[in-house]
PDB file of N, CA and C in Angstrom:
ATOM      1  N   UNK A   1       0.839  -1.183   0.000  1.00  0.00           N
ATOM      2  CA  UNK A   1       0.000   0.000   0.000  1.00  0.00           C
ATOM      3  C   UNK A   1       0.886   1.250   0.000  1.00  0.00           C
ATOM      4  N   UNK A   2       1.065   1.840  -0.754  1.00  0.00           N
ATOM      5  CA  UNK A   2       1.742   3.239  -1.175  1.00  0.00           C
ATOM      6  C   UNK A   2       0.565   4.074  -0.967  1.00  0.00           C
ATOM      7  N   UNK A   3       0.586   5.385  -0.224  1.00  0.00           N
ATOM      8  CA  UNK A   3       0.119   6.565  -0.754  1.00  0.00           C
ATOM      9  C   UNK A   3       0.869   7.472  -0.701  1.00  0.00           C
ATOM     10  N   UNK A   4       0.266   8.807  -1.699  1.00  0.00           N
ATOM     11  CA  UNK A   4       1.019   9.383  -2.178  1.00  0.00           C
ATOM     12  C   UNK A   4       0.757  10.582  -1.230  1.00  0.00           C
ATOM     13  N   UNK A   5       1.660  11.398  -1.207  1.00  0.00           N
ATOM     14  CA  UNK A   5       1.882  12.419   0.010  1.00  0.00           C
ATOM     15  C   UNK A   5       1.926  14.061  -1.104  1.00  0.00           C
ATOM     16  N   UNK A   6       0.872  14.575  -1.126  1.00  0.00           N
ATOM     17  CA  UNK A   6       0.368  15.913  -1.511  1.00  0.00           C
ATOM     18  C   UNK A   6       1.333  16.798  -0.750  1.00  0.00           C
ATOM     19  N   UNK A   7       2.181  16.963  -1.592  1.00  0.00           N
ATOM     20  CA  UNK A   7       3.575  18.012  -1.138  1.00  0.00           C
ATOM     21  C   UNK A   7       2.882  19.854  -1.381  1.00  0.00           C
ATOM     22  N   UNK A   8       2.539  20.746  -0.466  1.00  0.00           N
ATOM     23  CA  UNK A   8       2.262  21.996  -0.964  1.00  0.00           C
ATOM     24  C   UNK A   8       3.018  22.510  -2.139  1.00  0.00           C
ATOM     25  N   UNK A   9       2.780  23.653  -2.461  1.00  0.00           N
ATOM     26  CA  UNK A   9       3.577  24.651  -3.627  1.00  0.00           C
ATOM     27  C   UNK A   9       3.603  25.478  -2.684  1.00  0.00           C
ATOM     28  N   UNK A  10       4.898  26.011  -2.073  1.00  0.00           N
ATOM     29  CA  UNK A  10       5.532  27.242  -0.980  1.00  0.00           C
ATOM     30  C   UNK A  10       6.001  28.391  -2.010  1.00  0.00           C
ATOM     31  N   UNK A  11       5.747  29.281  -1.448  1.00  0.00           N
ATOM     32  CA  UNK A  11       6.688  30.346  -2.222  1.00  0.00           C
ATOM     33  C   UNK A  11       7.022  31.509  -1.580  1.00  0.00           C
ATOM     34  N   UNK A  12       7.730  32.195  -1.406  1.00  0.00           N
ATOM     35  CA  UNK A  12       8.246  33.405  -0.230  1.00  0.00           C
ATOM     36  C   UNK A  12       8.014  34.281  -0.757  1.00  0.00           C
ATOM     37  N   UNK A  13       7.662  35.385  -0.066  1.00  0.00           N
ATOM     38  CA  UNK A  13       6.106  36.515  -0.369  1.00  0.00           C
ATOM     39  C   UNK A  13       6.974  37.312  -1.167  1.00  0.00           C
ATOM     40  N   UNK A  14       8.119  37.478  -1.889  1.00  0.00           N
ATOM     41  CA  UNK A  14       8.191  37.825  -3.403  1.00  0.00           C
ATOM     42  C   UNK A  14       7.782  37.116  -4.783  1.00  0.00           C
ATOM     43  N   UNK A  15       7.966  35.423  -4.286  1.00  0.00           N
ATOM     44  CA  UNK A  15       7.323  34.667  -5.325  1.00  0.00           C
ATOM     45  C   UNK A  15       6.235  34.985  -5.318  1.00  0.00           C
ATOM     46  N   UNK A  16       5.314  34.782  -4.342  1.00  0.00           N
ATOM     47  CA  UNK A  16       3.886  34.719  -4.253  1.00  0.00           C
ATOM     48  C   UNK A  16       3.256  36.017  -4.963  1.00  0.00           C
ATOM     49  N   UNK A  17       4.035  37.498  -4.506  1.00  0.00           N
ATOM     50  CA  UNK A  17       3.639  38.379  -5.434  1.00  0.00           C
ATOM     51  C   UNK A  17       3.616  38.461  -6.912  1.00  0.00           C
ATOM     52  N   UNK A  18       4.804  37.936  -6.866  1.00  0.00           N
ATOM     53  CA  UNK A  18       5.337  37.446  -8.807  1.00  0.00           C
ATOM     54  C   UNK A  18       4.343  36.728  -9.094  1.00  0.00           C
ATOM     55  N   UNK A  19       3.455  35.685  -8.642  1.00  0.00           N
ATOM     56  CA  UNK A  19       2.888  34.603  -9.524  1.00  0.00           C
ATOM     57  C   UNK A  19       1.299  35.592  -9.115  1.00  0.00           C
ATOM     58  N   UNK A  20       0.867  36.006  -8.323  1.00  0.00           N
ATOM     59  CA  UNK A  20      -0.368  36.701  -8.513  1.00  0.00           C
ATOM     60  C   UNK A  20      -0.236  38.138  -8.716  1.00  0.00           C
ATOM     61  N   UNK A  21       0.547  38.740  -8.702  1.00  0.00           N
ATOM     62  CA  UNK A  21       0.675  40.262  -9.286  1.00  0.00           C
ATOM     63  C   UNK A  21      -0.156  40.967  -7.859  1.00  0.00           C
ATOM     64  N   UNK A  22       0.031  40.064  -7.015  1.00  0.00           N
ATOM     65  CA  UNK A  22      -0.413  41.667  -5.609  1.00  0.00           C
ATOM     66  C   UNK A  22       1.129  42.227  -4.898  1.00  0.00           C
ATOM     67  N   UNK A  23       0.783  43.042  -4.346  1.00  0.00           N
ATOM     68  CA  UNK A  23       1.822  43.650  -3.710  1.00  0.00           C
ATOM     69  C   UNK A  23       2.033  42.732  -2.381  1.00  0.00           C
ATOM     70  N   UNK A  24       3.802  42.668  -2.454  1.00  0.00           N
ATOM     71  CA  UNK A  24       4.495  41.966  -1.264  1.00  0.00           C
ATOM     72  C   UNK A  24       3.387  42.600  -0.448  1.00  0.00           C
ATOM     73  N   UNK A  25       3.553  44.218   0.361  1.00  0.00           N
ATOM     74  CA  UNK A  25       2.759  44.338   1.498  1.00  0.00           C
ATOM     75  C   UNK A  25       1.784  43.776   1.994  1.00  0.00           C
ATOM     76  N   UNK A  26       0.936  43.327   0.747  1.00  0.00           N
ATOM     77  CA  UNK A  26      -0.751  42.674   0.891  1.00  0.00           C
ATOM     78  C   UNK A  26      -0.404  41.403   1.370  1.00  0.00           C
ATOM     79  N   UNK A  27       0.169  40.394   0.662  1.00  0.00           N
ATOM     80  CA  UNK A  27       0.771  39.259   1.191  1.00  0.00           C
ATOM     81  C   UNK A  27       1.415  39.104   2.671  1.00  0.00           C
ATOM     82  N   UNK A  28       2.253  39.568   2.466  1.00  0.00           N
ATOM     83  CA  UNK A  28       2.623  39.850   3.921  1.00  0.00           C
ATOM     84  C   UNK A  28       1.724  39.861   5.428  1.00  0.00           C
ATOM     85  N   UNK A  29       0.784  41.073   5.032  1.00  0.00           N
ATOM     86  CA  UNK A  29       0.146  41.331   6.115  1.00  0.00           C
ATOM     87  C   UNK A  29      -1.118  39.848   6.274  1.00  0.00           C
ATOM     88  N   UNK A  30      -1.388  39.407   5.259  1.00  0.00           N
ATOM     89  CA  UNK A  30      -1.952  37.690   4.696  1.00  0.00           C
ATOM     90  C   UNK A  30      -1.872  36.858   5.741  1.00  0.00           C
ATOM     91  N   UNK A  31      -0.163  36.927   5.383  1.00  0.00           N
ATOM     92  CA  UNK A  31       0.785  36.232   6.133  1.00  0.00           C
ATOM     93  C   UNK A  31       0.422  36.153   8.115  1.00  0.00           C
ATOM     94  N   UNK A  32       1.049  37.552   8.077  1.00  0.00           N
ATOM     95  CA  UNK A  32       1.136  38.024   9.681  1.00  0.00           C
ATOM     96  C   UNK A  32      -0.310  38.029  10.373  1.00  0.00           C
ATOM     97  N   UNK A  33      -1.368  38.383   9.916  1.00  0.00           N
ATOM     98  CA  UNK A  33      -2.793  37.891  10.017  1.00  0.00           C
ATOM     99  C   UNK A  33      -3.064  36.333  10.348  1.00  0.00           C
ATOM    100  N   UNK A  34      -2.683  35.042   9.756  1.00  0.00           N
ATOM    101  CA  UNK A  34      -2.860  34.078   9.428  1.00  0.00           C
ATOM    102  C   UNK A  34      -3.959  33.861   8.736  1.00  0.00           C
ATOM    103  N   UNK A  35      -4.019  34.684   7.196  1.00  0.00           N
ATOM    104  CA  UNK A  35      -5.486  34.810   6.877  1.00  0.00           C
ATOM    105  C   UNK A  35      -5.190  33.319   5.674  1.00  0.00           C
ATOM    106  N   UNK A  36      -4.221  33.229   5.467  1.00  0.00           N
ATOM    107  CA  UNK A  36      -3.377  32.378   4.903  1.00  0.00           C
ATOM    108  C   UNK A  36      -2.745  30.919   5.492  1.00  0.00           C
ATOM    109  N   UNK A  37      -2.471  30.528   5.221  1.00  0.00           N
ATOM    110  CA  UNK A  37      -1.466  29.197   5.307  1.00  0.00           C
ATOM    111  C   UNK A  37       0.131  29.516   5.050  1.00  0.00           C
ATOM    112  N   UNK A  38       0.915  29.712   6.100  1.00  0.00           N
ATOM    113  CA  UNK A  38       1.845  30.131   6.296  1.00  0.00           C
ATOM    114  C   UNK A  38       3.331  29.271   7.240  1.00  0.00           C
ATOM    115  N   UNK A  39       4.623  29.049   6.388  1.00  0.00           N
ATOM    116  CA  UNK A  39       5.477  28.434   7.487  1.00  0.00           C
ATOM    117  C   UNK A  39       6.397  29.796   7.732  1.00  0.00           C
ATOM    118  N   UNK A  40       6.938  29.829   8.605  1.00  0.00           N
ATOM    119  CA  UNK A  40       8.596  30.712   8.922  1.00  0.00           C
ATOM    120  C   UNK A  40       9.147  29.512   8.659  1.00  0.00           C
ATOM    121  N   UNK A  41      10.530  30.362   8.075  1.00  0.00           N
ATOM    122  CA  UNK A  41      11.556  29.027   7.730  1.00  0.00           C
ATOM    123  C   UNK A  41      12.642  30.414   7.744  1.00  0.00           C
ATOM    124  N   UNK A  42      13.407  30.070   9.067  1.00  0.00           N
ATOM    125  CA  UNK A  42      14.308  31.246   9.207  1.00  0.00           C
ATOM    126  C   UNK A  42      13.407  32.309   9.577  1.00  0.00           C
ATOM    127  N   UNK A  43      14.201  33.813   8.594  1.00  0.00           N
ATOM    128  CA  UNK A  43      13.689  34.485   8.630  1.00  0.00           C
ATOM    129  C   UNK A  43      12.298  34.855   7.603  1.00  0.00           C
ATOM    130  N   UNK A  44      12.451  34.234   6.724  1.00  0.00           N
ATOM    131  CA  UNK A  44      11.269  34.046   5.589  1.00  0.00           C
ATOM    132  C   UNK A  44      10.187  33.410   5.823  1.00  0.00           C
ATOM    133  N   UNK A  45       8.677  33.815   5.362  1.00  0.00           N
ATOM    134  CA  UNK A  45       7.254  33.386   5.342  1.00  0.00           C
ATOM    135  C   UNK A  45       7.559  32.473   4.261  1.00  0.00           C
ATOM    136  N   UNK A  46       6.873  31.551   4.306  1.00  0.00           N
ATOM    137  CA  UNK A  46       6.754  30.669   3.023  1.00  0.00           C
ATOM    138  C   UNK A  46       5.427  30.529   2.882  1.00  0.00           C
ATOM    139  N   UNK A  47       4.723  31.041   2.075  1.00  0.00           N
ATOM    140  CA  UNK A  47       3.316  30.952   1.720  1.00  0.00           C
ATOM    141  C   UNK A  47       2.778  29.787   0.924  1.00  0.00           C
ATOM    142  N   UNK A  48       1.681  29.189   1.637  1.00  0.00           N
ATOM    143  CA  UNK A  48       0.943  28.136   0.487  1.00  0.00           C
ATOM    144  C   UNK A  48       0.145  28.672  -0.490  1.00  0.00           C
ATOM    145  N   UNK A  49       0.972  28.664  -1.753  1.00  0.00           N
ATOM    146  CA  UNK A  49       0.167  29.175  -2.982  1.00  0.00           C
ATOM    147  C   UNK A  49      -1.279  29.048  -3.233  1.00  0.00           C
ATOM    148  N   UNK A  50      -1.319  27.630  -2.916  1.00  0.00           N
ATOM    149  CA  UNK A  50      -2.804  27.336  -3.413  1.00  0.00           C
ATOM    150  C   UNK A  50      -3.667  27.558  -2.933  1.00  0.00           C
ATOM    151  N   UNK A  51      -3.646  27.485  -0.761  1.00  0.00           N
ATOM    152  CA  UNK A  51      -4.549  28.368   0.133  1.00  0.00           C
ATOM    153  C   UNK A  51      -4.217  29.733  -0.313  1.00  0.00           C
ATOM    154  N   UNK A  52      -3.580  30.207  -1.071  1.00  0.00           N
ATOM    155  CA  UNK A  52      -3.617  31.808  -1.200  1.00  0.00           C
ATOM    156  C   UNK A  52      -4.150  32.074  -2.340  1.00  0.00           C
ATOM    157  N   UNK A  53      -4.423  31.489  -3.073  1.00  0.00           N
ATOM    158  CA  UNK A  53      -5.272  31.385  -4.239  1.00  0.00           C
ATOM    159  C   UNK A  53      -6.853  31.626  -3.982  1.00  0.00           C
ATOM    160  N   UNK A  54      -6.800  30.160  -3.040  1.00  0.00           N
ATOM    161  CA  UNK A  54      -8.319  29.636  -2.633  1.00  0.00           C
ATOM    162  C   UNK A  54      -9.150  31.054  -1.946  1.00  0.00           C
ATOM    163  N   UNK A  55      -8.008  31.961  -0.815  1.00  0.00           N
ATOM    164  CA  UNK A  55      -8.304  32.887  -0.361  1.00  0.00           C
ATOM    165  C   UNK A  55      -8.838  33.840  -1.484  1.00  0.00           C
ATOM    166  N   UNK A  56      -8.419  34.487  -2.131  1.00  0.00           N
ATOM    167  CA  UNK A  56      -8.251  35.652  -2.997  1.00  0.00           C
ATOM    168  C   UNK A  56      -9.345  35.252  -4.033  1.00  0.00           C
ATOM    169  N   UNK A  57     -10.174  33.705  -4.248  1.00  0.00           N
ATOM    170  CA  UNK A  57     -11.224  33.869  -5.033  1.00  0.00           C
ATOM    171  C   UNK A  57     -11.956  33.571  -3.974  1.00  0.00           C
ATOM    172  N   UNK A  58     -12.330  33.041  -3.126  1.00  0.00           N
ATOM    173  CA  UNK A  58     -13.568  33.013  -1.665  1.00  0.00           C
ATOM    174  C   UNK A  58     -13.521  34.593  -1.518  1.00  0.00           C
ATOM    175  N   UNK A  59     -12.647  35.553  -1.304  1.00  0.00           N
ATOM    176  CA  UNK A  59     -13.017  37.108  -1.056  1.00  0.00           C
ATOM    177  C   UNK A  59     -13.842  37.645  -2.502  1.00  0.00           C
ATOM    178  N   UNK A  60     -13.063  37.088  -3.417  1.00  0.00           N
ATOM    179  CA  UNK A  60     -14.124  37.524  -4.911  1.00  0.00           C
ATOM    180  C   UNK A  60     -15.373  36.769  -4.870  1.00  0.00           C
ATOM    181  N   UNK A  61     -15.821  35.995  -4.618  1.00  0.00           N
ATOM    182  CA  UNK A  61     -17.111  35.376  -4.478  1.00  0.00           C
ATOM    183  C   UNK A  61     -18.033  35.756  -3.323  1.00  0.00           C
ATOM    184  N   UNK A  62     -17.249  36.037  -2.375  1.00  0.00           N
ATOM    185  CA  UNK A  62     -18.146  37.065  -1.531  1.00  0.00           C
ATOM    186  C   UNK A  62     -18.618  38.659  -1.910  1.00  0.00           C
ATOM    187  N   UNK A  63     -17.672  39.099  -2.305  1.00  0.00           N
ATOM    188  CA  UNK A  63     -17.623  40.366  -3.229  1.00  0.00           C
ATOM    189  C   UNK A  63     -18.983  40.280  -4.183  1.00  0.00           C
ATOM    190  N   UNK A  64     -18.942  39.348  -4.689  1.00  0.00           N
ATOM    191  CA  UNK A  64     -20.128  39.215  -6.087  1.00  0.00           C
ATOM    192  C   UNK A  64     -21.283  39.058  -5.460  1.00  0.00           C
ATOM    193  N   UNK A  65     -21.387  38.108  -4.120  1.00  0.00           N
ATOM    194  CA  UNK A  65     -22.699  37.785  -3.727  1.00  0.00           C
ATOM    195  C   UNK A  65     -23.223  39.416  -2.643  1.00  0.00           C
ATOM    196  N   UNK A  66     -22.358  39.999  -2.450  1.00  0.00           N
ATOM    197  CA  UNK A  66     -22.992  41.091  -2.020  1.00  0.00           C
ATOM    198  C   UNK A  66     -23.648  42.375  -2.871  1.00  0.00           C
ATOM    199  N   UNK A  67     -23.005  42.401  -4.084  1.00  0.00           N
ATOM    200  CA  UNK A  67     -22.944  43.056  -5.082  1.00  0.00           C
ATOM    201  C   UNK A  67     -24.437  42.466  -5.716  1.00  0.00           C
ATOM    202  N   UNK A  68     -24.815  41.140  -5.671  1.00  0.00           N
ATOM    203  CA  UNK A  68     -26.362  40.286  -5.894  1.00  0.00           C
ATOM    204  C   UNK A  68     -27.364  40.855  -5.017  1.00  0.00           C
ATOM    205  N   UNK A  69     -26.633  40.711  -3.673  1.00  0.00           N
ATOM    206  CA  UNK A  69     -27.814  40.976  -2.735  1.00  0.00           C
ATOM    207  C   UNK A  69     -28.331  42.657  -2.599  1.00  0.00           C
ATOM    208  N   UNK A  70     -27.541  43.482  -2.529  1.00  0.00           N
ATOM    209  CA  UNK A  70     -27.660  44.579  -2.800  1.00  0.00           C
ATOM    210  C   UNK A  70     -28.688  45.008  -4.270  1.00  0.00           C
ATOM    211  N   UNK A  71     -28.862  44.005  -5.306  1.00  0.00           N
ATOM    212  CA  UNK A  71     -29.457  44.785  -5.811  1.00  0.00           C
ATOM    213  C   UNK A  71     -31.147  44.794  -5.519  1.00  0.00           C
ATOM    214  N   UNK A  72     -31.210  44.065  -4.988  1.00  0.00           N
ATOM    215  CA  UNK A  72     -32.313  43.585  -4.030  1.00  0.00           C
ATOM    216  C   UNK A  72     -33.214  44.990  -2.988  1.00  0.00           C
ATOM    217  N   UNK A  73     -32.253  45.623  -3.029  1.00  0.00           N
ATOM    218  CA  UNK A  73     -32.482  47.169  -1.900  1.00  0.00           C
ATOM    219  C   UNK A  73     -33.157  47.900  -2.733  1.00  0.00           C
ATOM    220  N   UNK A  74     -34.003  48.357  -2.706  1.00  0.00           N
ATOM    221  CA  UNK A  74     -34.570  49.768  -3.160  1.00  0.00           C
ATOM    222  C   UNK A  74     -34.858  51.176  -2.483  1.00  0.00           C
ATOM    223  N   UNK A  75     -34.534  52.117  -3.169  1.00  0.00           N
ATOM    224  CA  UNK A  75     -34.232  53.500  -2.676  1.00  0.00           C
ATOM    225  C   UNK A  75     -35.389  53.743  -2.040  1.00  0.00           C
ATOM    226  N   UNK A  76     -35.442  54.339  -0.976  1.00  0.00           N
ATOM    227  CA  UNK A  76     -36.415  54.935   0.186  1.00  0.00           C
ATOM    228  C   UNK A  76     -36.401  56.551  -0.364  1.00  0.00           C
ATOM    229  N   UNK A  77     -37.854  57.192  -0.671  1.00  0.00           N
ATOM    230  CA  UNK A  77     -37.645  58.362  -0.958  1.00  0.00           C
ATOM    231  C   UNK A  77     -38.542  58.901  -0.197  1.00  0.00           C
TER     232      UNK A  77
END
């Protein structure tokens, strides 16, 4: 019986900016939050790409469903 062991994709919050185009700062603070999936290794964050992914479209999908519900409101005059 072999199983196979799901190794993350890490990347240190300059990669992570490079591969999604946000600013280190945003990441970072991600990071220091634990809004993310995060190791220290040394002095460096090593970010899990793919929970940081997962993050950044769950905030866009909340974004949209409020943007739904809102249109739902009508002006009080």
């Amino acid at each position: 019986m072999t199983e196979k062991t799901l190794i993350p994709r890490m990347a240190t919050i300059n990669e992570a900016a490079e591969i999604t185009g946000l600013a280190k700062y945003f990441i970072r603070q991600l990071a220091l939050t634990n809004k993310v999936k995060t190791i220290k290794a040394g002095k460096k964050y090593l970010i899990n790409v793919d929970k940081l992914i997962e993050y950044l479209n769950a905030e866009q999908e909340q974004e949209a469903e409020l943007l739904n519900s809102s249109a739902d409101i009508k002006k009080i005059v």
